[in-house]
N, C-alpha and C. Protein backbone atom coordinates (compact mmCIF):
# COMPACT_ATOMS: atom_id res chain seq x y z
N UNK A 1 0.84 -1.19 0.00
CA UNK A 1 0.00 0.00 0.00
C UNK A 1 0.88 1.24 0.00
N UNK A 2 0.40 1.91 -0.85
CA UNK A 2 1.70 3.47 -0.84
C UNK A 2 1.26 4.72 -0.23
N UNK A 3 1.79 4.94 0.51
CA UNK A 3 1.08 5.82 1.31
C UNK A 3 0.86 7.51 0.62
N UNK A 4 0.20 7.70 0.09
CA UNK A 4 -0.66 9.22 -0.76
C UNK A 4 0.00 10.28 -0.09
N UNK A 5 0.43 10.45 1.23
CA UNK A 5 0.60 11.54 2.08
C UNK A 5 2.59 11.72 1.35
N UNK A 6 2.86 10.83 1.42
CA UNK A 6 4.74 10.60 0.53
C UNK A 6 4.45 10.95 -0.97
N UNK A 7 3.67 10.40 -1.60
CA UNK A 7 3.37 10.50 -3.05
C UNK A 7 2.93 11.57 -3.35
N UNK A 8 2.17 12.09 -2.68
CA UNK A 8 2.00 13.97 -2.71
C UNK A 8 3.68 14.87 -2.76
N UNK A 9 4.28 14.61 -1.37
CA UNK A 9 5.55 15.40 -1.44
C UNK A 9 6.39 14.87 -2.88
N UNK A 10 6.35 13.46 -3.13
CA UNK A 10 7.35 13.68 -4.33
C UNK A 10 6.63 14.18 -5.24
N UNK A 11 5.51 14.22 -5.70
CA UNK A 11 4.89 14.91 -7.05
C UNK A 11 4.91 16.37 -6.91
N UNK A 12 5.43 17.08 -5.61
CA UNK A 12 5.33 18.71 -5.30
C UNK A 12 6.96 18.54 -6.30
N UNK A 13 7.46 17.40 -5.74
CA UNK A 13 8.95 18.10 -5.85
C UNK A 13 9.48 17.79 -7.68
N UNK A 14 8.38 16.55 -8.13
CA UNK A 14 8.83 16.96 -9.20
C UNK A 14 8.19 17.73 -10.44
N UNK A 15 7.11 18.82 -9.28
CA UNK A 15 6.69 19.71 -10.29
C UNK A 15 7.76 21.02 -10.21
N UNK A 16 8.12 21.24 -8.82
CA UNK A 16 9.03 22.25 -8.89
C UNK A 16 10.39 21.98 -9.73
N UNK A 17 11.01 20.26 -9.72
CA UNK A 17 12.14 20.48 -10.65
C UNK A 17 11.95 20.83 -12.05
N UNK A 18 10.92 19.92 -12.58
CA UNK A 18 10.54 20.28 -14.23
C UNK A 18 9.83 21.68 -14.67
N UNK A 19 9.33 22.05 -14.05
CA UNK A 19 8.77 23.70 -13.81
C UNK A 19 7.21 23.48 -15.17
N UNK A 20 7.78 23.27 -16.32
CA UNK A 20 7.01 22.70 -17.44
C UNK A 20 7.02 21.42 -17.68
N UNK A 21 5.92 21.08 -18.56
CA UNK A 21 5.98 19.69 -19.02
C UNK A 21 6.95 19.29 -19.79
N UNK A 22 7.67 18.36 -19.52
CA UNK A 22 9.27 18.13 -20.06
C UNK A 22 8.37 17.56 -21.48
N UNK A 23 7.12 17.37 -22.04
CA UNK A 23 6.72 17.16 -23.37
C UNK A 23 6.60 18.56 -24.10
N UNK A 24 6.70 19.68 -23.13
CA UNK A 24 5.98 20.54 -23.42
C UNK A 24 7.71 21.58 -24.30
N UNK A 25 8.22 21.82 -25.66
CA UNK A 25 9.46 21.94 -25.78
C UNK A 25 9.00 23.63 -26.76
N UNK A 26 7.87 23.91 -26.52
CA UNK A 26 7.46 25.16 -27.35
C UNK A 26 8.12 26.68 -26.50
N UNK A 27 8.53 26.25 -24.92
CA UNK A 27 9.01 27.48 -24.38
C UNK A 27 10.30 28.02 -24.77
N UNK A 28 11.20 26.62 -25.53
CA UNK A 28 12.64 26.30 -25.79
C UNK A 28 13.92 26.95 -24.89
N UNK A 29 13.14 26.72 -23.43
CA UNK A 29 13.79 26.56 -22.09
C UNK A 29 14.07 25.37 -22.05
N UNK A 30 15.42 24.96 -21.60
CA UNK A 30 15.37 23.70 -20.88
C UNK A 30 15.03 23.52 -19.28
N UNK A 31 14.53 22.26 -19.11
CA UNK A 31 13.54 21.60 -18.30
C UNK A 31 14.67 21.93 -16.66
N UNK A 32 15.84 21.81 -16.89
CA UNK A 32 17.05 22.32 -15.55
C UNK A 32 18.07 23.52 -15.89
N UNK A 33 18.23 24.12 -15.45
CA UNK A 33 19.09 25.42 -15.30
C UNK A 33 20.23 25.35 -14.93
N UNK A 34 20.30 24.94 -13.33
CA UNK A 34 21.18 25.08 -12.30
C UNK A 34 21.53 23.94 -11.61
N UNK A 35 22.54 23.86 -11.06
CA UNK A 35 23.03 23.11 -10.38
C UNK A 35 22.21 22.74 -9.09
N UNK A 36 21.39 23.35 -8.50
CA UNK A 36 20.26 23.47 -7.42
C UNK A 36 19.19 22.71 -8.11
N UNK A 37 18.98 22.68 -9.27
CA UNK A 37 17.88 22.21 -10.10
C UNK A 37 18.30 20.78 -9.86
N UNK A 38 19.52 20.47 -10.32
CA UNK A 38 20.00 18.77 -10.09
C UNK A 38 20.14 18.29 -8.74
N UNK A 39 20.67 18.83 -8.19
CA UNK A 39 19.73 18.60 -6.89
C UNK A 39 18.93 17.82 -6.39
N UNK A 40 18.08 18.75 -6.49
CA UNK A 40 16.22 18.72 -6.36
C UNK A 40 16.13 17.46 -7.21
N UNK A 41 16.32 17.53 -8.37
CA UNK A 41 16.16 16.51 -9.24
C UNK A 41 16.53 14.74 -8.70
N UNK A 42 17.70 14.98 -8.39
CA UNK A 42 18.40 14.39 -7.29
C UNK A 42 17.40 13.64 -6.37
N UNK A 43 17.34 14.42 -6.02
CA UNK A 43 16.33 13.88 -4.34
C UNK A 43 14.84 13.57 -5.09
N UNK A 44 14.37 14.43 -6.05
CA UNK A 44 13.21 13.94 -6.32
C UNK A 44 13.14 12.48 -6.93
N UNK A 45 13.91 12.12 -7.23
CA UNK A 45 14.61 10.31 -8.31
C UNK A 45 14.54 9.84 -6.83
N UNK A 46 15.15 9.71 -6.02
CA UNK A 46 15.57 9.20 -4.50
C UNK A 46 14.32 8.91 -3.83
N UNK A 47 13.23 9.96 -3.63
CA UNK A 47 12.24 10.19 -3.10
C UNK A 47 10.92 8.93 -3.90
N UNK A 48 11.08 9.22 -4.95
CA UNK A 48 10.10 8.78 -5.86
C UNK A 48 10.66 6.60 -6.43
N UNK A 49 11.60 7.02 -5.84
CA UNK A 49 12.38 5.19 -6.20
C UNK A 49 11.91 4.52 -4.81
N UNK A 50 12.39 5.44 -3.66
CA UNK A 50 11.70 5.08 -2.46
C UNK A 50 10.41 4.65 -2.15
N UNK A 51 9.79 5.26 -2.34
CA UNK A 51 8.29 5.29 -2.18
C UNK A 51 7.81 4.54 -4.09
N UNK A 52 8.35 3.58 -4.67
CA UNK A 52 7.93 2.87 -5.72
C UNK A 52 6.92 3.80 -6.52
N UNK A 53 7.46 5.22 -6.69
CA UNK A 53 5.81 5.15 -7.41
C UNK A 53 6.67 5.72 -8.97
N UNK A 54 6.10 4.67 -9.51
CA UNK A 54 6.29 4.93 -11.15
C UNK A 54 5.57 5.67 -11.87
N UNK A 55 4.95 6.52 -11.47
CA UNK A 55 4.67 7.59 -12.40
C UNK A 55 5.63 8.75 -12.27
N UNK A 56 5.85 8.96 -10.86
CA UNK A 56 7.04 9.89 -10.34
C UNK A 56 8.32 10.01 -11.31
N UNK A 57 8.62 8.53 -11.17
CA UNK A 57 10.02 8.50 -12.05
C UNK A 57 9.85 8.29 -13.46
N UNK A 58 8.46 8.24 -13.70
CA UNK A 58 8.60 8.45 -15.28
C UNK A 58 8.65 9.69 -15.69
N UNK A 59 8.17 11.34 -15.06
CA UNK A 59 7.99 12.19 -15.23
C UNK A 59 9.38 12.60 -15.19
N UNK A 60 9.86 12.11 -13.90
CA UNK A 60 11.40 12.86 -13.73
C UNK A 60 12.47 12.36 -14.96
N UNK A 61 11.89 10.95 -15.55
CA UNK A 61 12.70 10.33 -16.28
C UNK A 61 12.52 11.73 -17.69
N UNK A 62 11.30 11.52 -17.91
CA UNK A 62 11.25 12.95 -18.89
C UNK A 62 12.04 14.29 -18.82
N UNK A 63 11.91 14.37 -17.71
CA UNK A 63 12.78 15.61 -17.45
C UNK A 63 14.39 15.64 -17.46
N UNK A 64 14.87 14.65 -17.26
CA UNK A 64 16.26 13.97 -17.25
C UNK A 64 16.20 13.87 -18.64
N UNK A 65 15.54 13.32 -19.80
CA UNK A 65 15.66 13.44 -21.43
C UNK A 65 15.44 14.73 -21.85
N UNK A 66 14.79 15.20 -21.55
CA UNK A 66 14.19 17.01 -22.06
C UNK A 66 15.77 17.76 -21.65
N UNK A 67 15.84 17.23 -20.59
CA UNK A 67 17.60 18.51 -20.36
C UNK A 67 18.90 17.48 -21.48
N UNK A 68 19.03 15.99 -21.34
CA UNK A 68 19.75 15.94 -21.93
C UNK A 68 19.95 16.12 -22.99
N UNK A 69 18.44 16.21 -24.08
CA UNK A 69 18.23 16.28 -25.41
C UNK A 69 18.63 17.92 -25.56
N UNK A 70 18.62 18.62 -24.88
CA UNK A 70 18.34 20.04 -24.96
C UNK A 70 20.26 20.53 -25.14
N UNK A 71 20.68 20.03 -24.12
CA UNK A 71 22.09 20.58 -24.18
C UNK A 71 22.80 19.22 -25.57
N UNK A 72 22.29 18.04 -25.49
CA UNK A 72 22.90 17.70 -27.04
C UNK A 72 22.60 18.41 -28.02
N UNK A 73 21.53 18.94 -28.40
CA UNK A 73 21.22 19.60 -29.46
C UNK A 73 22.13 21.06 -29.36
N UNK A 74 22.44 21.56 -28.25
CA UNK A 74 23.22 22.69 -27.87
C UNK A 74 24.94 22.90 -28.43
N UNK A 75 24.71 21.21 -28.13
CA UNK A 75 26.67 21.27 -28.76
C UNK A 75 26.58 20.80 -29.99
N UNK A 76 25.53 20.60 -30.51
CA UNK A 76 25.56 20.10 -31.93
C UNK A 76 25.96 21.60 -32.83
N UNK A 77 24.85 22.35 -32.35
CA UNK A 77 24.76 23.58 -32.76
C UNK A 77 25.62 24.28 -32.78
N UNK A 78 26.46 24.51 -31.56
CA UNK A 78 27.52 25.03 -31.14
C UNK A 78 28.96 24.12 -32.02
N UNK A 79 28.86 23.13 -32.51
CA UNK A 79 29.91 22.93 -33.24
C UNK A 79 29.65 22.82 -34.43
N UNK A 80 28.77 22.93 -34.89
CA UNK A 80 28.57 23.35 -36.65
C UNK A 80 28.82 24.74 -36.75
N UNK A 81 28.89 25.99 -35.62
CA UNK A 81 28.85 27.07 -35.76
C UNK A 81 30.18 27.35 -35.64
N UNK A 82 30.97 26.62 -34.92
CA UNK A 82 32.57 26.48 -34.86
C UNK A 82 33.37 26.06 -35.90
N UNK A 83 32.69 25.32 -36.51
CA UNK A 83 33.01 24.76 -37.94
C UNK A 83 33.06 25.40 -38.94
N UNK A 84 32.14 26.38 -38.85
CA UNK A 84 32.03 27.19 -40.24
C UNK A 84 32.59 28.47 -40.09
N UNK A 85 32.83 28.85 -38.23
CA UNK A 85 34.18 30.17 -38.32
C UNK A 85 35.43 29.73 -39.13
N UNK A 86 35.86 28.49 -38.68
CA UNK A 86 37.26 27.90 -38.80
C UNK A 86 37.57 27.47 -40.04
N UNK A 87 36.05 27.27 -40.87
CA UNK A 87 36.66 27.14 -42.13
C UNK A 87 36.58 28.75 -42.63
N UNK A 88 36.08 29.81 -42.44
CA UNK A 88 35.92 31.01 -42.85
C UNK A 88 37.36 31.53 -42.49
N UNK A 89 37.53 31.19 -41.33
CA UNK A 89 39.01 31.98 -40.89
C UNK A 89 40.25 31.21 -41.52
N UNK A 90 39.72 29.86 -41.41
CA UNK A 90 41.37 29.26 -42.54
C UNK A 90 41.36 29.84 -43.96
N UNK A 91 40.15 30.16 -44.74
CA UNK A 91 40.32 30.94 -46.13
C UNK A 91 41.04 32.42 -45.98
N UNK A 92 40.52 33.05 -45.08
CA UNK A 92 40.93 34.32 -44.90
C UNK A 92 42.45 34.16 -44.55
N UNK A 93 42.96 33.52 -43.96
CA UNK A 93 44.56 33.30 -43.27
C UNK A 93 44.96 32.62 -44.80
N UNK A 94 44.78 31.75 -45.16
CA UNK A 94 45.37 31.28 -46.46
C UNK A 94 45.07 32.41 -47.94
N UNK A 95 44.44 33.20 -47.36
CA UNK A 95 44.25 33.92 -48.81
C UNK A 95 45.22 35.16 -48.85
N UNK A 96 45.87 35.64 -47.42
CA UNK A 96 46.94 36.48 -47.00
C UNK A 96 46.12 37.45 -46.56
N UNK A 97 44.81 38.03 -46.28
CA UNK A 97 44.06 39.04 -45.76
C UNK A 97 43.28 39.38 -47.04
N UNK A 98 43.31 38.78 -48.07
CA UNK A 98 43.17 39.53 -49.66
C UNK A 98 40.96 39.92 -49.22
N UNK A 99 40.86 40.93 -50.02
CA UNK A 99 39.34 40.67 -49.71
C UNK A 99 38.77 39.90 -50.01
N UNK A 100 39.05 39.03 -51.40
CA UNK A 100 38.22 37.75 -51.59
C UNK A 100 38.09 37.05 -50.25
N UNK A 101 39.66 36.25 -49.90
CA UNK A 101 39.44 35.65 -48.66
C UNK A 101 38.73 36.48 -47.47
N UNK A 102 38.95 37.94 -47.54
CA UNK A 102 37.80 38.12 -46.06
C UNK A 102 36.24 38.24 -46.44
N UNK A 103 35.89 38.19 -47.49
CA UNK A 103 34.46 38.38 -48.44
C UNK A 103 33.98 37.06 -47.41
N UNK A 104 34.58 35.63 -47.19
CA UNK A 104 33.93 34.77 -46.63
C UNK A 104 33.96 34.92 -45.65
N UNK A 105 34.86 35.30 -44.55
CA UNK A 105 34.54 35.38 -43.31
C UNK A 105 33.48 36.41 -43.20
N UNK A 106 33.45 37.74 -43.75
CA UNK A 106 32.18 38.79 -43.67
C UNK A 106 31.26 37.55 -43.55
N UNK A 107 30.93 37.08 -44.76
CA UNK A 107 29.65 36.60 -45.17
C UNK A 107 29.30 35.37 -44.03
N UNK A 108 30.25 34.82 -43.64
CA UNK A 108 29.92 33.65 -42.11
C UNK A 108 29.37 34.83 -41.02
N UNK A 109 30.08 35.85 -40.74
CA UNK A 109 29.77 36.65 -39.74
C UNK A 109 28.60 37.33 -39.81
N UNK A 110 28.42 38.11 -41.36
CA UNK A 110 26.79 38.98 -41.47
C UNK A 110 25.90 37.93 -41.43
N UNK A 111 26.12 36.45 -41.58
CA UNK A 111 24.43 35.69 -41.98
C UNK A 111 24.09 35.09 -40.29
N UNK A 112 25.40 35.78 -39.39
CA UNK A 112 24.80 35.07 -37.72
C UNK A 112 24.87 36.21 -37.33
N UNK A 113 24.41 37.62 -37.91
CA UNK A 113 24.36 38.61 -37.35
C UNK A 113 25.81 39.38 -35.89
N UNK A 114 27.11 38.51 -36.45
CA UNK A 114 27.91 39.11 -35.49
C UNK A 114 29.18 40.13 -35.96
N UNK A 115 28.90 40.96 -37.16
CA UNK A 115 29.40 41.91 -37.86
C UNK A 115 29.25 43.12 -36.26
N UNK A 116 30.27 43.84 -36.45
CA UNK A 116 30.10 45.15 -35.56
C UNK A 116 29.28 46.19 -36.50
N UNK A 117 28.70 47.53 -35.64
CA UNK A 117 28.39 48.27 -37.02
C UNK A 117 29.49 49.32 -37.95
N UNK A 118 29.44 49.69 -39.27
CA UNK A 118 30.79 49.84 -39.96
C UNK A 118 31.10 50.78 -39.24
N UNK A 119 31.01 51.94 -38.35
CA UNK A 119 31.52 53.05 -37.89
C UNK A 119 31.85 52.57 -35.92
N UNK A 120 32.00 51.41 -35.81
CA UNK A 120 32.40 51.19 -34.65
C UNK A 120 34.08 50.79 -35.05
N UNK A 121 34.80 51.36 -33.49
CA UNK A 121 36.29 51.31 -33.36
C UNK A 121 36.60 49.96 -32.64
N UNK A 122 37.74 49.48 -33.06
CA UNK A 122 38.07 48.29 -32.38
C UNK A 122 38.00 48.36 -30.67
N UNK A 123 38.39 49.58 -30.32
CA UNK A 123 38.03 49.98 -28.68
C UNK A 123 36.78 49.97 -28.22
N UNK A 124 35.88 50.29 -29.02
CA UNK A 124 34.36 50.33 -28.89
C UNK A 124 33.66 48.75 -28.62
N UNK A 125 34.39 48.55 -29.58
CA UNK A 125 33.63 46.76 -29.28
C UNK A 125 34.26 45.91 -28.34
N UNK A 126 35.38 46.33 -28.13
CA UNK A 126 36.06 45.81 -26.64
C UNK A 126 35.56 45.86 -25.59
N UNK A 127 34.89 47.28 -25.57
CA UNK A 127 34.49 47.74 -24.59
C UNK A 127 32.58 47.53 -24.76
N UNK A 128 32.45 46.92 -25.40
CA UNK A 128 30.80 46.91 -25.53
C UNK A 128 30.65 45.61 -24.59
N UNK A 129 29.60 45.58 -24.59
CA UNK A 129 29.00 44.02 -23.09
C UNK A 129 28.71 43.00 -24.35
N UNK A 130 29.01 42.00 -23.96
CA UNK A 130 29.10 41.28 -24.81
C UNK A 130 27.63 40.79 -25.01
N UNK A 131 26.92 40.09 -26.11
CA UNK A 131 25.67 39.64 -26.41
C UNK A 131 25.01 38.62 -25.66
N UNK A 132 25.85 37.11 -24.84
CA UNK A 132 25.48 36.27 -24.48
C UNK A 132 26.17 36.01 -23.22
């Protein structure tokens, strides 16, 4: 018999870790943030294995796929975008600075919007806060 009064506290705790429905991917937040989030997460897996209740850990199990799918898709992204500086910047270095070769790096840089604007000084953008 499982006692409802335990199965309540873990379903509080794994509404507070997932915040949204880890089905729910339209906010394109991921489902954990912080290190406090794993945690919680943590104890809510612990809590919910304890007390056998399998719906608990299927939800949390969702939420454990929703973050991992979220940051794989993150470095996927993040290295196709690394990929295509490095081939932009090896043309430009192999072309000797010529403008053809910097025509491609422009064109990698204007189509992810990270061109400065033309009347900014190299001090200016040093000194600007960075975007992310």
């Amino acid at each position: 018999m499982v006692d409802h009064t335990l199965g309540a506290r873990t379903a509080d705790r794994v509404g507070a870790v997932g915040g949204t429905s880890p089905a729910d991917t339209s906010s394109g937040e991921p489902a954990i943030e912080t290190p406090t989030d794993l945690s919680r997460l943590y104890v809510a897996f612990k809590d919910a294995d304890d007390q056998g209740d399998a719906q608990a850990l299927a939800r949390l199990g969702w939420v454990l796929f929703a973050m991992v799918s979220t940051a794989e898709h993150g470095h996927r992204e993040m290295a196709g975008l690394l990929g295509e500086l490095r081939s932009a910047a090896r043309a430009a270095v192999s072309g000797g600075g010529s403008p053809a070769s910097m025509a491609i790096l422009r064109h990698a840089l204007t189509g992810h919007g990270w061109l400065p604007p033309p009347d900014a000084t190299p001090m200016q953008m040093l000194a600007a806060p960075s975007s992310r």
